[in-house]
Each structure stands twice: as structure tokens, then as C-alpha cells.
Protein backbone atom coordinates (compact mmCIF):
# COMPACT_ATOMS: atom_id res chain seq x y z
CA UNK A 1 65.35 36.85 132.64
CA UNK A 2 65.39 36.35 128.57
CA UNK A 3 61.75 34.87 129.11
CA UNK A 4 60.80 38.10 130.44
CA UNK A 5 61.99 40.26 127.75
CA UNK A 6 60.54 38.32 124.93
CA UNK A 7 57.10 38.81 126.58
CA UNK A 8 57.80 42.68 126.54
CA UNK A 9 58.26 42.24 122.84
CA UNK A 10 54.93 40.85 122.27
CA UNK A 11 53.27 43.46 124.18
CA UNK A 12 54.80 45.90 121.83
CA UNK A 13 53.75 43.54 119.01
CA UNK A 14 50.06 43.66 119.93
CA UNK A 15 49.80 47.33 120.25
CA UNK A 16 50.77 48.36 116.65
CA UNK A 17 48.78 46.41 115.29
CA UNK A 18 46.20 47.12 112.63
CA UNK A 19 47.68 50.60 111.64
CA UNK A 20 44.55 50.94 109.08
CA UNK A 21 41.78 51.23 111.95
CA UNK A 22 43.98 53.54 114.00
CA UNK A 23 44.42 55.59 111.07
CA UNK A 24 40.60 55.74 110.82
CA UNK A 25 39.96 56.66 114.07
CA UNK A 26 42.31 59.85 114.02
CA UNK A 27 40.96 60.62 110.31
CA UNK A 28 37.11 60.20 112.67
CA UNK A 29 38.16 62.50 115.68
CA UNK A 30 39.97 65.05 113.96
CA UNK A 31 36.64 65.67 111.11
CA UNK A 32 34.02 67.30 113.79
CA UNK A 33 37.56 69.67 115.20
CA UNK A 34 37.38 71.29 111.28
CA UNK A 35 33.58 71.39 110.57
CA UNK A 36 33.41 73.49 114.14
CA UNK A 37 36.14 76.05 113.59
CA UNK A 38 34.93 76.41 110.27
CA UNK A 39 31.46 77.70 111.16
CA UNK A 40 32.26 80.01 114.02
CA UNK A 41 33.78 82.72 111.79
CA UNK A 42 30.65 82.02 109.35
CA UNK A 43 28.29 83.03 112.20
CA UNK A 44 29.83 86.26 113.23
CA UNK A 45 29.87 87.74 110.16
CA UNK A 46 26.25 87.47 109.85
CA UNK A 47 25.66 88.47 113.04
CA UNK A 48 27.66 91.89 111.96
CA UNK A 49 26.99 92.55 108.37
CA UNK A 50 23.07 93.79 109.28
CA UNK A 51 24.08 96.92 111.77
CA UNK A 52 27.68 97.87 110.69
CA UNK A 53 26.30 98.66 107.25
CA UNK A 54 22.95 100.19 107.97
CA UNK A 55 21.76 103.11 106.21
CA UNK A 56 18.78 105.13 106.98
CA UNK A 57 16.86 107.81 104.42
CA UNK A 58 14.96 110.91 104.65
CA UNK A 59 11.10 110.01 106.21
CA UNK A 60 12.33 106.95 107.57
CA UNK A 61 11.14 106.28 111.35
CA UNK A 62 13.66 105.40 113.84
CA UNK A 63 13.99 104.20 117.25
CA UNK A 64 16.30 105.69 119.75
CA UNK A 65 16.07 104.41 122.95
CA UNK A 66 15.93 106.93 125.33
CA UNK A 67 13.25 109.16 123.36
CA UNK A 68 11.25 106.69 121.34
CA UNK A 69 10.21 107.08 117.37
CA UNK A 70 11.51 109.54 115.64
CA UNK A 71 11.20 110.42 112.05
CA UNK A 72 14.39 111.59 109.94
CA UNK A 73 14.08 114.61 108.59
CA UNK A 74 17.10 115.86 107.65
CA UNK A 75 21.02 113.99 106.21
CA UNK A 76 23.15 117.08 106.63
CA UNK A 77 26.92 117.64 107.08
CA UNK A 78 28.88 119.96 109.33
CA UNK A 79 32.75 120.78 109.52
CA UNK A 80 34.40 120.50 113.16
CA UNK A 81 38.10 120.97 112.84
CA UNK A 82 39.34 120.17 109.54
CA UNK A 83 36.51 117.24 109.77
CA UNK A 84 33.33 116.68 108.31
CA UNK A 85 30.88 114.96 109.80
CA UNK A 86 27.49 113.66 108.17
CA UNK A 87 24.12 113.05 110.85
CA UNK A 88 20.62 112.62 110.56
CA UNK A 89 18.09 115.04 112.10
CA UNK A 90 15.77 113.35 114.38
CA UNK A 91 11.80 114.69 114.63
CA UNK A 92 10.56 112.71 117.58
CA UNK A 93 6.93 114.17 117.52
CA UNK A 94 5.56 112.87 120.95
CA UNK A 95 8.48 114.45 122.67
CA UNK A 96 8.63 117.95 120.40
CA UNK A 97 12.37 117.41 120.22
CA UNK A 98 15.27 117.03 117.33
CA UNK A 99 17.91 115.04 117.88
CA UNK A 100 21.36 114.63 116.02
CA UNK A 101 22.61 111.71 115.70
CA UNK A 102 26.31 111.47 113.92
CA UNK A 103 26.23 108.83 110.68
CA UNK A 104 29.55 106.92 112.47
CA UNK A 105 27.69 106.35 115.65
CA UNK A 106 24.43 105.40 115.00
CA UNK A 107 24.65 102.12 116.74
CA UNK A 108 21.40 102.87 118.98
CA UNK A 109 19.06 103.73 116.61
CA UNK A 110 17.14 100.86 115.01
CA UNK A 111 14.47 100.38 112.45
CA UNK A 112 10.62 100.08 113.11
CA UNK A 113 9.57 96.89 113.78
CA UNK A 114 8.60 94.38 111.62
CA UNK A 115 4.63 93.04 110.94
CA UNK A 116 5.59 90.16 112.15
CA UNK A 117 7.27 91.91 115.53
CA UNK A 118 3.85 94.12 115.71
CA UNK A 119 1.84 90.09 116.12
CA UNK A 120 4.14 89.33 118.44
CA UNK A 121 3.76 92.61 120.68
CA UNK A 122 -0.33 92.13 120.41
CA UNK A 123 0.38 88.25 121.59
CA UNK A 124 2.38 89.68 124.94
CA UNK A 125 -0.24 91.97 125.36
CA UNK A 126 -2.41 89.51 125.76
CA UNK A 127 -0.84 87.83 127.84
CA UNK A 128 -1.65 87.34 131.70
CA UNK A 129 0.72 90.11 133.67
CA UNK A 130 3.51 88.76 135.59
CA UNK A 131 3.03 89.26 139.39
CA UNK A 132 5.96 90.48 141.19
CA UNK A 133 6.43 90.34 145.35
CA UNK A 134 9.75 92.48 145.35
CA UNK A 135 9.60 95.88 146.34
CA UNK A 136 7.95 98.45 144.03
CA UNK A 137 11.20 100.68 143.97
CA UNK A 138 13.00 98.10 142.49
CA UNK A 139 10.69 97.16 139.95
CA UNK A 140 10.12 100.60 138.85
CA UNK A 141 13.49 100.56 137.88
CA UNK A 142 13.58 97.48 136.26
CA UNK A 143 10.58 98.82 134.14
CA UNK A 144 12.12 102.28 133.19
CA UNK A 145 15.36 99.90 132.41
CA UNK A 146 12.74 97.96 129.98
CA UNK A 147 11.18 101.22 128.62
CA UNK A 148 14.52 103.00 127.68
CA UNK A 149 16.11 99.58 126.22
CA UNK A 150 14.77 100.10 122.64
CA UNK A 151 13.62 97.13 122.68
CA UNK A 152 10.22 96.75 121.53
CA UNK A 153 9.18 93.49 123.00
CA UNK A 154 10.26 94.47 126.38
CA UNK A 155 8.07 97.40 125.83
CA UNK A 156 5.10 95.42 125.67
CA UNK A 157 6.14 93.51 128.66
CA UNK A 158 6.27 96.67 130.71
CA UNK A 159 2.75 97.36 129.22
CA UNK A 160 1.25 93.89 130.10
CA UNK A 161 2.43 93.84 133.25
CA UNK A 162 1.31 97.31 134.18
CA UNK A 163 -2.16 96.85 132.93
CA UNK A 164 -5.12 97.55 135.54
CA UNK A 165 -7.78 97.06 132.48
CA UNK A 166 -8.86 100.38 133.32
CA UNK A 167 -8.39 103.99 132.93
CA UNK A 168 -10.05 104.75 136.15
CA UNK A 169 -7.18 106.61 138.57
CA UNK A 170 -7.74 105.05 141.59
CA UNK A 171 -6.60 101.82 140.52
CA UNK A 172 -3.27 102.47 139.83
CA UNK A 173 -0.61 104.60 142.45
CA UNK A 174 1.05 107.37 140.81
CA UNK A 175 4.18 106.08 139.64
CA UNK A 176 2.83 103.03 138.29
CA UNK A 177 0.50 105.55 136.01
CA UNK A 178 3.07 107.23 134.72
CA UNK A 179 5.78 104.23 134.02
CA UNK A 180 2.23 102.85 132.27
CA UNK A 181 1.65 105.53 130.11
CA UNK A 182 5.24 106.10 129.08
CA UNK A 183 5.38 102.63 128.07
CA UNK A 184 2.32 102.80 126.48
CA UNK A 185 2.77 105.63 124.12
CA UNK A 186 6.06 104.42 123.42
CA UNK A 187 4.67 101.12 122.12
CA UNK A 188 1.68 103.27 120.78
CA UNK A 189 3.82 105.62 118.93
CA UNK A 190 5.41 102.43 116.94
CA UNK A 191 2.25 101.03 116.35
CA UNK A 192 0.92 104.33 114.49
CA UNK A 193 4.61 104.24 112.47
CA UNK A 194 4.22 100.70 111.01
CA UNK A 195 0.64 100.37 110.56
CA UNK A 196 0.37 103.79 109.02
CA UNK A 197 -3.35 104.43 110.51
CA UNK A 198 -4.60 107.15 113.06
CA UNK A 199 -3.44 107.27 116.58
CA UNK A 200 -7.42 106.28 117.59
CA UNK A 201 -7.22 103.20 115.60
CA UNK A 202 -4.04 101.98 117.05
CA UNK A 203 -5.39 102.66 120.33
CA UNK A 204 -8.58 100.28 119.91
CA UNK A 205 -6.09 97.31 118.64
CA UNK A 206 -4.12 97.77 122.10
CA UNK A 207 -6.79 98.24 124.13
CA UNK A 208 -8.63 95.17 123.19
CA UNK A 209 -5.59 92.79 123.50
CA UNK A 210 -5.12 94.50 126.91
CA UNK A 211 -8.92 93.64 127.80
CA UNK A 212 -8.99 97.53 128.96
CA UNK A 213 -12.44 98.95 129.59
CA UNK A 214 -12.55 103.07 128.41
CA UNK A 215 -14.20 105.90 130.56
CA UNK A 216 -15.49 107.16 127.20
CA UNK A 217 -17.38 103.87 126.09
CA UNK A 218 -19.11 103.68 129.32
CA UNK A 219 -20.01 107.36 129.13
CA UNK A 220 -21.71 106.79 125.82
């Protein structure tokens, strides 16, 4: 029985042992635990900074989703109740409408697109169009969903994909047409807004990265 017990005390013996490495090793797994929870905070508040504190000025061009670009025409302020409120005045052009859009909740406009965006757009145009089997219900409302998103690089999709390389009716059903040339005056309308040059220009650059063939070249 005593031999027993002694060889319980070695065991104990053996396993604090070298205190220095297993100080290391905690010092080693607790460094990466810091480093992460450090950087997560970091990376939200540049993710937030950019739209909380957005301000727009008059004859700047806008994107709202629903409507397209819209040019701001007016920073006015009105009194409801006993508070005032400040909004832009919308001018979206294609659509012959105003909108007002309250300062405080501006969180679905966005700004024009960037140059680099525009490339980007011209290189999905380009692009071969994806072909879909599902039914055309369903993708028509996956499409409007695209359209409506504000997003200008889903725009192009929907234009790409749409695409007959023709202006010739017969090729396309009705509702494809019209999803097409919503999208495409959308996307057309942006193009005009960053590029500053005449709606005929900006429709030769998209027409040749869609490959389209006109009714009026041929004519000539």
C-alpha cells in the first residue's frame, strides 16, 4: 500500500514540471483571442462611417431604387408639429416625377457610380447571358427584383441576360421587352449622369458591348 502512494506522488511530480513552457503556451493561445476581438469593432465602424454620414448637394444625381436617377434640385425645410424637417427634392427626368426624400431617412438613395463601376457594367455587358430553364414568371420577378434593387451591377445583369442583339420585335415576347427596356434605360440613364455626354453617345457604348445590331444602321 505505501508503494502505491509514493508512485501517485511522482505522477504529480512529472506533471508540474517545467512551469516556464506552460507559461508560454498560455501566453501563445491566449495572443490570436486579443488580436481577433480587437479588429471586429475596427471593421464595423468602417463599414458605417460612409452611409450614416452622407450628405448630398444641390445638382447632385442620385439613385433611388424604385425610380432610378434623379437629380436634386431642391434642400428645403418644412414644419410638421412643432418639428422641422429638412429633405431633398428629387427631379427624376425619365420618369417626369419629384420625389421627397426626408434628410433622416435617406438610407436608399445612393451616389452615381463610380468610373471604375461604369468598366465594370460595360465588362457584364459583355458578357455571354446566363440561360435560365425555370419558368418565365419566376424569372420575371427575379429581374424586376434586380431592376428595383439600386444596385447598378445587377442592373447590367438584367440587361445582359435579356439581350436578343436586336431591336427587331419579334424576337423578344412582350414582357421580356419591357423588363429589357426598363433595365436598359435605367442603366442608360446612369451612364448619361457619370459620363456627362448625350443620351446617343451612351447608347452606341452599350450597344456595342451588347453586340446589338440597330434597325436604323441597317436602314442607312
Amino acid at each position: 500500500m505505501p508503494k502505491k502512494k509514493k508512485t501517485k506522488k511522482i505522477k504529480k511530480l512529472k506533471k508540474t514540471k517545467n512551469p516556464k513552457i506552460k507559461a508560454f503556451t498560455k501566453i501563445a493561445e491566449k495572443k490570436p483571442i486579443v488580436s481577433s476581438s480587437e479588429e471586429k469593432p475596427e471593421i464595423k465602424k468602417i463599414k458605417k462611417q460612409p452611409t450614416e454620414k452622407r450628405i448630398y448637394n444641390l445638382k447632385d444625381f442620385v439613385v433611388y431604387p424604385k425610380h432610378g436617377v434623379g437629380k436634386i434640385t431642391a434642400i428645403e425645410k418644412a414644419k410638421i408639429g412643432e418639428i422641422d424637417i429638412q429633405f431633398y427634392k428629387i427631379l427624376v427626368e425619365k420618369e417626369k416625377l419629384t420625389l421627397t426624400v426626408p434628410i433622416n431617412q435617406q438610407s436608399k438613395l445612393r451616389p452615381i457610380a463610380s468610373i471604375n463601376q461604369l468598366n465594370k457594367c460595360v465588362s457584364i455587358l459583355k458578357t455571354k447571358p446566363k440561360i435560365k430553364r425555370t419558368m418565365w414568371s419566376r424569372r420575371a420577378q427575379e429581374y424586376d427584383q434586380k431592376i428595383n434593387s439600386g444596385k447598378i451591377y445587377e442592373l447590367a445583369e438584367v440587361v445582359k441576360d435579356l439581350n436578343k442583339n436586336t431591336d427587331i420585335i419579334a424576337d423578344q415576347s412582350y414582357s421580356e421587352r419591357q423588363l429589357f427596356e426598363k433595365a436598359y434605360e435605367r442603366l442608360k440613364s446612369e451612364f448619361e449622369a457619370i459620363l456627362k455626354i448625350s443620351s446617343e453617345e451612351v447608347q452606341k457604348k452599350m450597344d456595342k458591348a451588347l453586340g446589338r445590331t440597330k434597325i436604323s444602321e441597317e436602314a442607312q
